[in-house]
ModelCIF file with pLDDT and N, C-alpha, C, O atoms, coordinates in Angstrom:
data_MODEL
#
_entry.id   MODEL 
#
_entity.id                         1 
_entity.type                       polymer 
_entity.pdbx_number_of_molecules   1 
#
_entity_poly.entity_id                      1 
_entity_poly.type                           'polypeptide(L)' 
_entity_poly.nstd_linkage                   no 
_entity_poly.nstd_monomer                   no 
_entity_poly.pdbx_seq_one_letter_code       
;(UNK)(UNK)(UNK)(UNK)(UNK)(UNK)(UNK)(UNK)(UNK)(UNK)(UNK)(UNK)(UNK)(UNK)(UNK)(UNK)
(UNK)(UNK)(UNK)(UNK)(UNK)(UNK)(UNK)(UNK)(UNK)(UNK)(UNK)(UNK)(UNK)(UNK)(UNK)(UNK)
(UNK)(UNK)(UNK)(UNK)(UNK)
;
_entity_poly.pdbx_seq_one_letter_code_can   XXXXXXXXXXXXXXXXXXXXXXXXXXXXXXXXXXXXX 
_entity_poly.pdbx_strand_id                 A 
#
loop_
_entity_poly_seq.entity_id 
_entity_poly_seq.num 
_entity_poly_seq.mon_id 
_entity_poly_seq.hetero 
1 1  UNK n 
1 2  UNK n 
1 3  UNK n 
1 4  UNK n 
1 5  UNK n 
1 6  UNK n 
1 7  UNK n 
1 8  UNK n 
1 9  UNK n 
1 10 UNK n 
1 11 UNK n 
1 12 UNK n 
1 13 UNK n 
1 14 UNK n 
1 15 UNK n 
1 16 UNK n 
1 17 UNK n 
1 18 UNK n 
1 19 UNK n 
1 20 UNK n 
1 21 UNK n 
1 22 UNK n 
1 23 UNK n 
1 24 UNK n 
1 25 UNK n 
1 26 UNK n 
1 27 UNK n 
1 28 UNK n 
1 29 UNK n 
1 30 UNK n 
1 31 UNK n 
1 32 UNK n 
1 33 UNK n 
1 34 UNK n 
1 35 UNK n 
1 36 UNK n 
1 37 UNK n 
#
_struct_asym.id          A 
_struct_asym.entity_id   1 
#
loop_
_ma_qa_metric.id 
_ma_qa_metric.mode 
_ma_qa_metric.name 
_ma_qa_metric.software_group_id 
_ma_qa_metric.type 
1 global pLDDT . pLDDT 
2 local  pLDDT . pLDDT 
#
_ma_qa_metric_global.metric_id      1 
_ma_qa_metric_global.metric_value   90.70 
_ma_qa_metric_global.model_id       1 
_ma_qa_metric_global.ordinal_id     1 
#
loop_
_ma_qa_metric_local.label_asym_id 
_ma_qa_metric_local.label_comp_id 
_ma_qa_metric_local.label_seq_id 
_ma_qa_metric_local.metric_id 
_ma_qa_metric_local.metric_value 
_ma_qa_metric_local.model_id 
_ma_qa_metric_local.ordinal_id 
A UNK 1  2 96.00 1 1  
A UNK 2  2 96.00 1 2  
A UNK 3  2 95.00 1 3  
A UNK 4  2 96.00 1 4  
A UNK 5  2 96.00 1 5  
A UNK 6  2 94.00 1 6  
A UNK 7  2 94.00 1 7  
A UNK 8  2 94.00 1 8  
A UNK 9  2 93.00 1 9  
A UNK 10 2 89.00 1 10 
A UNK 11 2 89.00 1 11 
A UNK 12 2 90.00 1 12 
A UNK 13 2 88.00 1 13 
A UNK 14 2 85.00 1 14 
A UNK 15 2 85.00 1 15 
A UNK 16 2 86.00 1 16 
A UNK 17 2 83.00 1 17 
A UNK 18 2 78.00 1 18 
A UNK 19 2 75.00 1 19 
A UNK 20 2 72.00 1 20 
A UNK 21 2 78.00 1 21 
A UNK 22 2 89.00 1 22 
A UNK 23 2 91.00 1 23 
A UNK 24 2 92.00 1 24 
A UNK 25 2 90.00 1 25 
A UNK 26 2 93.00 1 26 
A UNK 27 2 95.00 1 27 
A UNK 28 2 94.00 1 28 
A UNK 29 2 95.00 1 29 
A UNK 30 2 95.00 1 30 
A UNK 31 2 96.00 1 31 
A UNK 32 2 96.00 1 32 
A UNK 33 2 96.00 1 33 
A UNK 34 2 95.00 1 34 
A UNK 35 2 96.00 1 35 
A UNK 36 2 96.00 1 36 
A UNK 37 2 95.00 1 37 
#
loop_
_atom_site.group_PDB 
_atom_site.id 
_atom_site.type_symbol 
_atom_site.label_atom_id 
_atom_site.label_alt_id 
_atom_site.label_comp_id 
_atom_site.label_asym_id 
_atom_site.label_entity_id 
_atom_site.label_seq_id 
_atom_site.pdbx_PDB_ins_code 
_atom_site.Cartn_x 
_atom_site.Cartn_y 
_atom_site.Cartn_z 
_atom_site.occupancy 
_atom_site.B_iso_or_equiv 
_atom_site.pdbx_formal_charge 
_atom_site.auth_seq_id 
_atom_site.auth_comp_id 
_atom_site.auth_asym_id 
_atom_site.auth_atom_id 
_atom_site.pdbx_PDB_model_num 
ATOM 1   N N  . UNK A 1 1  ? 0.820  -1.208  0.000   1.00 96.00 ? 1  UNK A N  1 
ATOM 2   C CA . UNK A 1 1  ? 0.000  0.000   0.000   1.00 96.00 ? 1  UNK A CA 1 
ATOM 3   C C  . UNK A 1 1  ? 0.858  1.264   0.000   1.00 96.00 ? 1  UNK A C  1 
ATOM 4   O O  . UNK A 1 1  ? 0.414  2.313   -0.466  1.00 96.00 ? 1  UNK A O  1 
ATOM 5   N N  . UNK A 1 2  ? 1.876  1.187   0.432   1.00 96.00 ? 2  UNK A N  1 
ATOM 6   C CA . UNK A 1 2  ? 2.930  2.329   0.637   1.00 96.00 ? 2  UNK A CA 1 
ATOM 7   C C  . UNK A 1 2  ? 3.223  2.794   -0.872  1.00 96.00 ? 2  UNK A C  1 
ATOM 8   O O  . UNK A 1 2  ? 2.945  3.883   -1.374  1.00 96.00 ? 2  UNK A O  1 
ATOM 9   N N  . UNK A 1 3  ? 3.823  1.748   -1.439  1.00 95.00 ? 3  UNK A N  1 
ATOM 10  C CA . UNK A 1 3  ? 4.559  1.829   -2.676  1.00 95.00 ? 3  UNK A CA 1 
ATOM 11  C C  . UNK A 1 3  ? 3.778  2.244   -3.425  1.00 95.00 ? 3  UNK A C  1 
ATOM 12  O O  . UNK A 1 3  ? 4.126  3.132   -4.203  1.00 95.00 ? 3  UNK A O  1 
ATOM 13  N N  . UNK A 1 4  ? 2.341  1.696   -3.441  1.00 96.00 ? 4  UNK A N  1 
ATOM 14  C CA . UNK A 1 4  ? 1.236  1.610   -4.385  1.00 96.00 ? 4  UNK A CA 1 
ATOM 15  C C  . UNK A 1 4  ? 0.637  3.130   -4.138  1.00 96.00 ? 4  UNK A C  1 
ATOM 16  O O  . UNK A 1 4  ? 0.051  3.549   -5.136  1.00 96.00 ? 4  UNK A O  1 
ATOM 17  N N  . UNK A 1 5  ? 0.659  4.032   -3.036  1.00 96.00 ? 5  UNK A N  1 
ATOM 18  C CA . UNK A 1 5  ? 0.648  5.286   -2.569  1.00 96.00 ? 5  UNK A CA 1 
ATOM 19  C C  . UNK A 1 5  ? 1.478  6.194   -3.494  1.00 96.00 ? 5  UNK A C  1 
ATOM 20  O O  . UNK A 1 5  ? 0.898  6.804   -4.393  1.00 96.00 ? 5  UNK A O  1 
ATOM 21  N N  . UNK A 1 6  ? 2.680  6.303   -3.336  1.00 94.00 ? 6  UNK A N  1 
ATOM 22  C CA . UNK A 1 6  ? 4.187  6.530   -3.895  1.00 94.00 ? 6  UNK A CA 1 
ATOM 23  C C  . UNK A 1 6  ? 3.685  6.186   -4.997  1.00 94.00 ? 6  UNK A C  1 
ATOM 24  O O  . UNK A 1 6  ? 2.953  7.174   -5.033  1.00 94.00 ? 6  UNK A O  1 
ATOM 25  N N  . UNK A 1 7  ? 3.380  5.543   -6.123  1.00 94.00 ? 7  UNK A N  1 
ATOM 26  C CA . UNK A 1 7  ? 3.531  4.772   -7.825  1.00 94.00 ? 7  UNK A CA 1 
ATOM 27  C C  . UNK A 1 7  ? 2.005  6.087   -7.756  1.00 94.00 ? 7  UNK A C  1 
ATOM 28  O O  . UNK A 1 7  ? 2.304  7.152   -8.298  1.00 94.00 ? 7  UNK A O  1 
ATOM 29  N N  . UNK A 1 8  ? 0.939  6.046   -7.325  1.00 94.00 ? 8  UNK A N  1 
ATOM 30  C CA . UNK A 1 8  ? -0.070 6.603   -7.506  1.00 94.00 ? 8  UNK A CA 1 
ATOM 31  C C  . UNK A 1 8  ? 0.683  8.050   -8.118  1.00 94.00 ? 8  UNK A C  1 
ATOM 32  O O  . UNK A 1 8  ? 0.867  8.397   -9.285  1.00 94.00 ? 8  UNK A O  1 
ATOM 33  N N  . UNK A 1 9  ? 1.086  8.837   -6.617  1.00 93.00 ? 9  UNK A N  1 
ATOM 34  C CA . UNK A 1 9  ? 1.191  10.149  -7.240  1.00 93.00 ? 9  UNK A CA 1 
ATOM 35  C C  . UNK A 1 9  ? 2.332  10.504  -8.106  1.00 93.00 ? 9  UNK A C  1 
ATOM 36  O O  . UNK A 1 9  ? 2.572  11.572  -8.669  1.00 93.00 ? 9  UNK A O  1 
ATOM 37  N N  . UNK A 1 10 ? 2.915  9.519   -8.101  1.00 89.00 ? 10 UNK A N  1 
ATOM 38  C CA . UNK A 1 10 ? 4.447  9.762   -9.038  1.00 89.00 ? 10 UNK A CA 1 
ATOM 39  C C  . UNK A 1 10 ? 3.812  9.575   -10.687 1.00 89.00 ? 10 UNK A C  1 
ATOM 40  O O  . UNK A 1 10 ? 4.134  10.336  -11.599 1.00 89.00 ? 10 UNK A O  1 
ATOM 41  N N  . UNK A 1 11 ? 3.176  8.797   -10.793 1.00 89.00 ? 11 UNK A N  1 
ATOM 42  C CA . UNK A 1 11 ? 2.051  8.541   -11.868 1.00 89.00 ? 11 UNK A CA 1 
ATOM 43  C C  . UNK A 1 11 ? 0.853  9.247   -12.336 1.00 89.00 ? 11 UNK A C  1 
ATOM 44  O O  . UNK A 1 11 ? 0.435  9.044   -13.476 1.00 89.00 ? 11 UNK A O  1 
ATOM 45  N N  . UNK A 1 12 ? 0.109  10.294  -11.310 1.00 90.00 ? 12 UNK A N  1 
ATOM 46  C CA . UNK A 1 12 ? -0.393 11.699  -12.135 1.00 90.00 ? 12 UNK A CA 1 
ATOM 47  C C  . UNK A 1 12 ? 0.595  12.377  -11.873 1.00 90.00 ? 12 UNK A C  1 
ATOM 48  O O  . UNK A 1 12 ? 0.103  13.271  -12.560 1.00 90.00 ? 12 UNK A O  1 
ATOM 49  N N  . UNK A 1 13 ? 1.773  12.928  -11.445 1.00 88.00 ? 13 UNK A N  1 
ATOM 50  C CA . UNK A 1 13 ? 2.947  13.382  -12.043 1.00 88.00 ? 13 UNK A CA 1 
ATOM 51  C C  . UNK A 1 13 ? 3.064  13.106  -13.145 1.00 88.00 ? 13 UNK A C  1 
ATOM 52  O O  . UNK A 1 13 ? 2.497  13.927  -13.866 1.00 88.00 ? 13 UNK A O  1 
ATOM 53  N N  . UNK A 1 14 ? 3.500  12.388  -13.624 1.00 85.00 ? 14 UNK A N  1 
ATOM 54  C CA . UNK A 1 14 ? 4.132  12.131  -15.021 1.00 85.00 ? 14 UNK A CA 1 
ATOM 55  C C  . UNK A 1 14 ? 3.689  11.862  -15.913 1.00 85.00 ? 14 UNK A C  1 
ATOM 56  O O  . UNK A 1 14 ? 4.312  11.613  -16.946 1.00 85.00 ? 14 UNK A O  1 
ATOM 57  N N  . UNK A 1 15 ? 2.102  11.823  -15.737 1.00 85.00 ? 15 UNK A N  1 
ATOM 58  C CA . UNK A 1 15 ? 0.746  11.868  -16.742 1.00 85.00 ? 15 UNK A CA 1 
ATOM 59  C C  . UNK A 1 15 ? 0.564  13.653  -16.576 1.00 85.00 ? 15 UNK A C  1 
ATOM 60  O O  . UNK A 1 15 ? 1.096  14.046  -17.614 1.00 85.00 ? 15 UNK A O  1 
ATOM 61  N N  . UNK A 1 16 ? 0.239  14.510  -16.052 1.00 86.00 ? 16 UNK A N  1 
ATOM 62  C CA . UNK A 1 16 ? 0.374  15.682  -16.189 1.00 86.00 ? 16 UNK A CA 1 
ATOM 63  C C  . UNK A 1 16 ? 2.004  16.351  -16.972 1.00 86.00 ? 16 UNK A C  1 
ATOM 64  O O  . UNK A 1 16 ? 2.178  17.475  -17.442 1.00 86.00 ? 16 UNK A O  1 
ATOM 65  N N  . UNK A 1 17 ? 2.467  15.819  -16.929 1.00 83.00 ? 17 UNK A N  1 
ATOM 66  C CA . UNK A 1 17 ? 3.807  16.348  -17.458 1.00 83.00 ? 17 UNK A CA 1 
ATOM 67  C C  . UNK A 1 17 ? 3.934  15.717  -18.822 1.00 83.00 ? 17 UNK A C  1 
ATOM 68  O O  . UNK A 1 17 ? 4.835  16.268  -19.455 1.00 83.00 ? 17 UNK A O  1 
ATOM 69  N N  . UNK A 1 18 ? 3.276  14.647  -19.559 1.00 78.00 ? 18 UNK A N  1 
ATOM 70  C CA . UNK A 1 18 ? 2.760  13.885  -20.417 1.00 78.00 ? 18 UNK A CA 1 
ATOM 71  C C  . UNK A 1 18 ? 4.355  12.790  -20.512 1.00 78.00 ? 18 UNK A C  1 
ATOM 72  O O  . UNK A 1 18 ? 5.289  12.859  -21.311 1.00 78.00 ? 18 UNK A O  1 
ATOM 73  N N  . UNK A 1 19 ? 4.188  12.096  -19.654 1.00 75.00 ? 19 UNK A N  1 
ATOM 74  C CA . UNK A 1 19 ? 5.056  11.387  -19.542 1.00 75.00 ? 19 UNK A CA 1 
ATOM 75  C C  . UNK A 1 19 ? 4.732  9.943   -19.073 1.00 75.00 ? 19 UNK A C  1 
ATOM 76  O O  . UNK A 1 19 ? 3.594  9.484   -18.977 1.00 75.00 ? 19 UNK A O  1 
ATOM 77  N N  . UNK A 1 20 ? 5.877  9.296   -18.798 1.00 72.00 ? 20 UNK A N  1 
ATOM 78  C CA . UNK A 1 20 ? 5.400  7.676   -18.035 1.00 72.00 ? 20 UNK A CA 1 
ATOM 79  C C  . UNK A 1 20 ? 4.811  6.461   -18.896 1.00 72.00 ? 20 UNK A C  1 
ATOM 80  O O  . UNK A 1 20 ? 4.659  5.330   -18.434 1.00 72.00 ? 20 UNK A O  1 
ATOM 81  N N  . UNK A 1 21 ? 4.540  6.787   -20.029 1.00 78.00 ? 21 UNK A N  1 
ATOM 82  C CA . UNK A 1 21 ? 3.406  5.877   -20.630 1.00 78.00 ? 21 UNK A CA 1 
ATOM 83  C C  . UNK A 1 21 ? 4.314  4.825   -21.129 1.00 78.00 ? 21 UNK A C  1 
ATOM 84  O O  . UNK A 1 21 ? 3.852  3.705   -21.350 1.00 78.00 ? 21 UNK A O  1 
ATOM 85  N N  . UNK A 1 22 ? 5.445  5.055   -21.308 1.00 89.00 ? 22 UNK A N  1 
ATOM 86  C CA . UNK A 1 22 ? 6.142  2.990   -21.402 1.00 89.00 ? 22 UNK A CA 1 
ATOM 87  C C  . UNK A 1 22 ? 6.349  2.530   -20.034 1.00 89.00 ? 22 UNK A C  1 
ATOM 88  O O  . UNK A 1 22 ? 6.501  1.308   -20.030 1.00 89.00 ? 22 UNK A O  1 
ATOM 89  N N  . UNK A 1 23 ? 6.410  3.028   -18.914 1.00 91.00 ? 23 UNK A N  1 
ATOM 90  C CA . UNK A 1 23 ? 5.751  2.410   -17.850 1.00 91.00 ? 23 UNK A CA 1 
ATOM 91  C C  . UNK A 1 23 ? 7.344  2.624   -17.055 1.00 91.00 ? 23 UNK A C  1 
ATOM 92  O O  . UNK A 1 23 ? 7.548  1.863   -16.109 1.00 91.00 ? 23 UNK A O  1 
ATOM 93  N N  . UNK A 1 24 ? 8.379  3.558   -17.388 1.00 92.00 ? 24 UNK A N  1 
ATOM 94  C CA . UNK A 1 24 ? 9.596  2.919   -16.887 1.00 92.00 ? 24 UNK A CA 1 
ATOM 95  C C  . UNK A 1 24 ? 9.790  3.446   -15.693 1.00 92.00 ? 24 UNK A C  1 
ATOM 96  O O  . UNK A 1 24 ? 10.694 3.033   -14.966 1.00 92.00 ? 24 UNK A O  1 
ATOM 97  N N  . UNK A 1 25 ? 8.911  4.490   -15.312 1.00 90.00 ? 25 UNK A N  1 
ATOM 98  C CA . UNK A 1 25 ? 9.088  4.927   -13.541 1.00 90.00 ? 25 UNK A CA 1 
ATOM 99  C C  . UNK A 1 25 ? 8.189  3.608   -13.151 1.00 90.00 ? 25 UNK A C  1 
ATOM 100 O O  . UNK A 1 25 ? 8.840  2.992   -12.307 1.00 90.00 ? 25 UNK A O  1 
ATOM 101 N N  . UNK A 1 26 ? 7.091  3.001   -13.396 1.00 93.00 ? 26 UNK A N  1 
ATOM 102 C CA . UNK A 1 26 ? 6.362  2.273   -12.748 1.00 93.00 ? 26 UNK A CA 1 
ATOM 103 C C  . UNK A 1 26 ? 7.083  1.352   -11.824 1.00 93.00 ? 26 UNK A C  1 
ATOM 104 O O  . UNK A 1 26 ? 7.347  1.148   -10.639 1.00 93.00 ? 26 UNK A O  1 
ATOM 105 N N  . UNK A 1 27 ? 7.290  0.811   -13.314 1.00 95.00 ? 27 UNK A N  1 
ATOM 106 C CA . UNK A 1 27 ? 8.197  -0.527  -12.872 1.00 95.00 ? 27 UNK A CA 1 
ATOM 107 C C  . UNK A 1 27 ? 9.310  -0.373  -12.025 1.00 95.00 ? 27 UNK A C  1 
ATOM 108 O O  . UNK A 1 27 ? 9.663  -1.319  -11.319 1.00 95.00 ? 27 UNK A O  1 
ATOM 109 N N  . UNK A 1 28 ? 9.923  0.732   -12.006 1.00 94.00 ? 28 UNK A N  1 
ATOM 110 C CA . UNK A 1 28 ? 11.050 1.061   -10.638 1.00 94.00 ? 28 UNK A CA 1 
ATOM 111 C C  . UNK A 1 28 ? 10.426 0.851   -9.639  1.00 94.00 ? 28 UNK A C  1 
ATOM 112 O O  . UNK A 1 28 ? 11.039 0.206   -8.787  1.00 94.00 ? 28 UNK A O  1 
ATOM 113 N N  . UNK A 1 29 ? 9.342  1.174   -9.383  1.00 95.00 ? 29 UNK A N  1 
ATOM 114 C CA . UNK A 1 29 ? 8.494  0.960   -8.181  1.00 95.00 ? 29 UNK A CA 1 
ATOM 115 C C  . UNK A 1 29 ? 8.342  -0.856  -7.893  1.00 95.00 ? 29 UNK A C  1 
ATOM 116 O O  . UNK A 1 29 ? 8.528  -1.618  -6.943  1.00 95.00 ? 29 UNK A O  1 
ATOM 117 N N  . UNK A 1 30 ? 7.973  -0.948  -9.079  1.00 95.00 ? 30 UNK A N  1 
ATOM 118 C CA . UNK A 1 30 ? 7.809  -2.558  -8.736  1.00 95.00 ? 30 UNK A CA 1 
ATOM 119 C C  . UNK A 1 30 ? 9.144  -3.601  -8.760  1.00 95.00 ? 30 UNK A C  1 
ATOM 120 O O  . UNK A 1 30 ? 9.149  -4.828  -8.673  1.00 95.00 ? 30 UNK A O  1 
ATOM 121 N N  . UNK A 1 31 ? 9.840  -3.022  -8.854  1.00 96.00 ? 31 UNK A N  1 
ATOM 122 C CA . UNK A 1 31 ? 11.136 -3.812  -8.282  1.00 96.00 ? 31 UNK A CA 1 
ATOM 123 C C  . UNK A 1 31 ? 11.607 -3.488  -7.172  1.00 96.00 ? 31 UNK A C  1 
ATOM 124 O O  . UNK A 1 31 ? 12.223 -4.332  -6.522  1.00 96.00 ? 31 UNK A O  1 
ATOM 125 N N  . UNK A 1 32 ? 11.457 -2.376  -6.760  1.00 96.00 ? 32 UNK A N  1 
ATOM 126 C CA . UNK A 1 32 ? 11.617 -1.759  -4.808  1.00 96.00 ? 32 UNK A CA 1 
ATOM 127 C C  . UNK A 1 32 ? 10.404 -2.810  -4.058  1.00 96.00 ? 32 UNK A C  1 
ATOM 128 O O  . UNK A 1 32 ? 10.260 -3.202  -2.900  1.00 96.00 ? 32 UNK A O  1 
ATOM 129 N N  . UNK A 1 33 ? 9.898  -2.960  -4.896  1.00 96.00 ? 33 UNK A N  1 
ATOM 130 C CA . UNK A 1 33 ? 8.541  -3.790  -4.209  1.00 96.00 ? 33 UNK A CA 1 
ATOM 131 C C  . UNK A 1 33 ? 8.876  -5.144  -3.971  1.00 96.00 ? 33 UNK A C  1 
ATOM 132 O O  . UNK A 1 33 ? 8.904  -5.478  -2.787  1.00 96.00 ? 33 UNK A O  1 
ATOM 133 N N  . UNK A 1 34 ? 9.124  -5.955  -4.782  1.00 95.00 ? 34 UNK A N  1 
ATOM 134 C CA . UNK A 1 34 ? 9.993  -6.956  -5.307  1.00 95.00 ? 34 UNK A CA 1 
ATOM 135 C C  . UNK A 1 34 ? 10.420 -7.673  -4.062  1.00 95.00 ? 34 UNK A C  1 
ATOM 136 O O  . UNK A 1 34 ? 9.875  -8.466  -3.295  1.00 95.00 ? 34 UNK A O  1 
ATOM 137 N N  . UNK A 1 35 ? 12.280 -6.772  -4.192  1.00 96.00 ? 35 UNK A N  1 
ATOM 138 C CA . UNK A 1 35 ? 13.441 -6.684  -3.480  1.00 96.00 ? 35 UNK A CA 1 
ATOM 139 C C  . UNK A 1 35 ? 13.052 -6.434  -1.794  1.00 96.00 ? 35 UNK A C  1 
ATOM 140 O O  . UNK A 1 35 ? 13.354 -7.264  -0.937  1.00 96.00 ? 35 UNK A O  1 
ATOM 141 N N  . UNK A 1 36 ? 12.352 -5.180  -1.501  1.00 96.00 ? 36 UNK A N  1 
ATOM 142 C CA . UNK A 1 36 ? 11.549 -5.351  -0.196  1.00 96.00 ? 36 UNK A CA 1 
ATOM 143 C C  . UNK A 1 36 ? 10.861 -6.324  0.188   1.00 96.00 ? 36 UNK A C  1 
ATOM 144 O O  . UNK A 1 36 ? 11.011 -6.693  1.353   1.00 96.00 ? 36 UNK A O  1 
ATOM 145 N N  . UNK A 1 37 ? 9.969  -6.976  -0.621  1.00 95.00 ? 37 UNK A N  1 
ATOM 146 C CA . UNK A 1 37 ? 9.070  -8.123  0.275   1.00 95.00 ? 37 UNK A CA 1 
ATOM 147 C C  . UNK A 1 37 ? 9.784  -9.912  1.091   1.00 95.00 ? 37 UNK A C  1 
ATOM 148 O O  . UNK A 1 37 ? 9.024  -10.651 1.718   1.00 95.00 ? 37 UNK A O  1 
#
């Protein structure tokens, strides 16, 4: 839920900035996610 918090607003970030859409901040998130669990 943390991460998924964090990926949320980092993600209308970078949809307002018209960015993100090959997904490559996402997925940073989901390998911190990963490596943490």
């Amino acid at each position: 839920m943390l991460l998924f918090t964090m990926l949320m607003i980092a993600h209308a970030i970078s949809t307002l900035m018209g960015k993100g859409a090959d997904g490559r901040a996402a997925h940073k998130f989901a390998s911190i996610w990963g490596r943490l669990m």
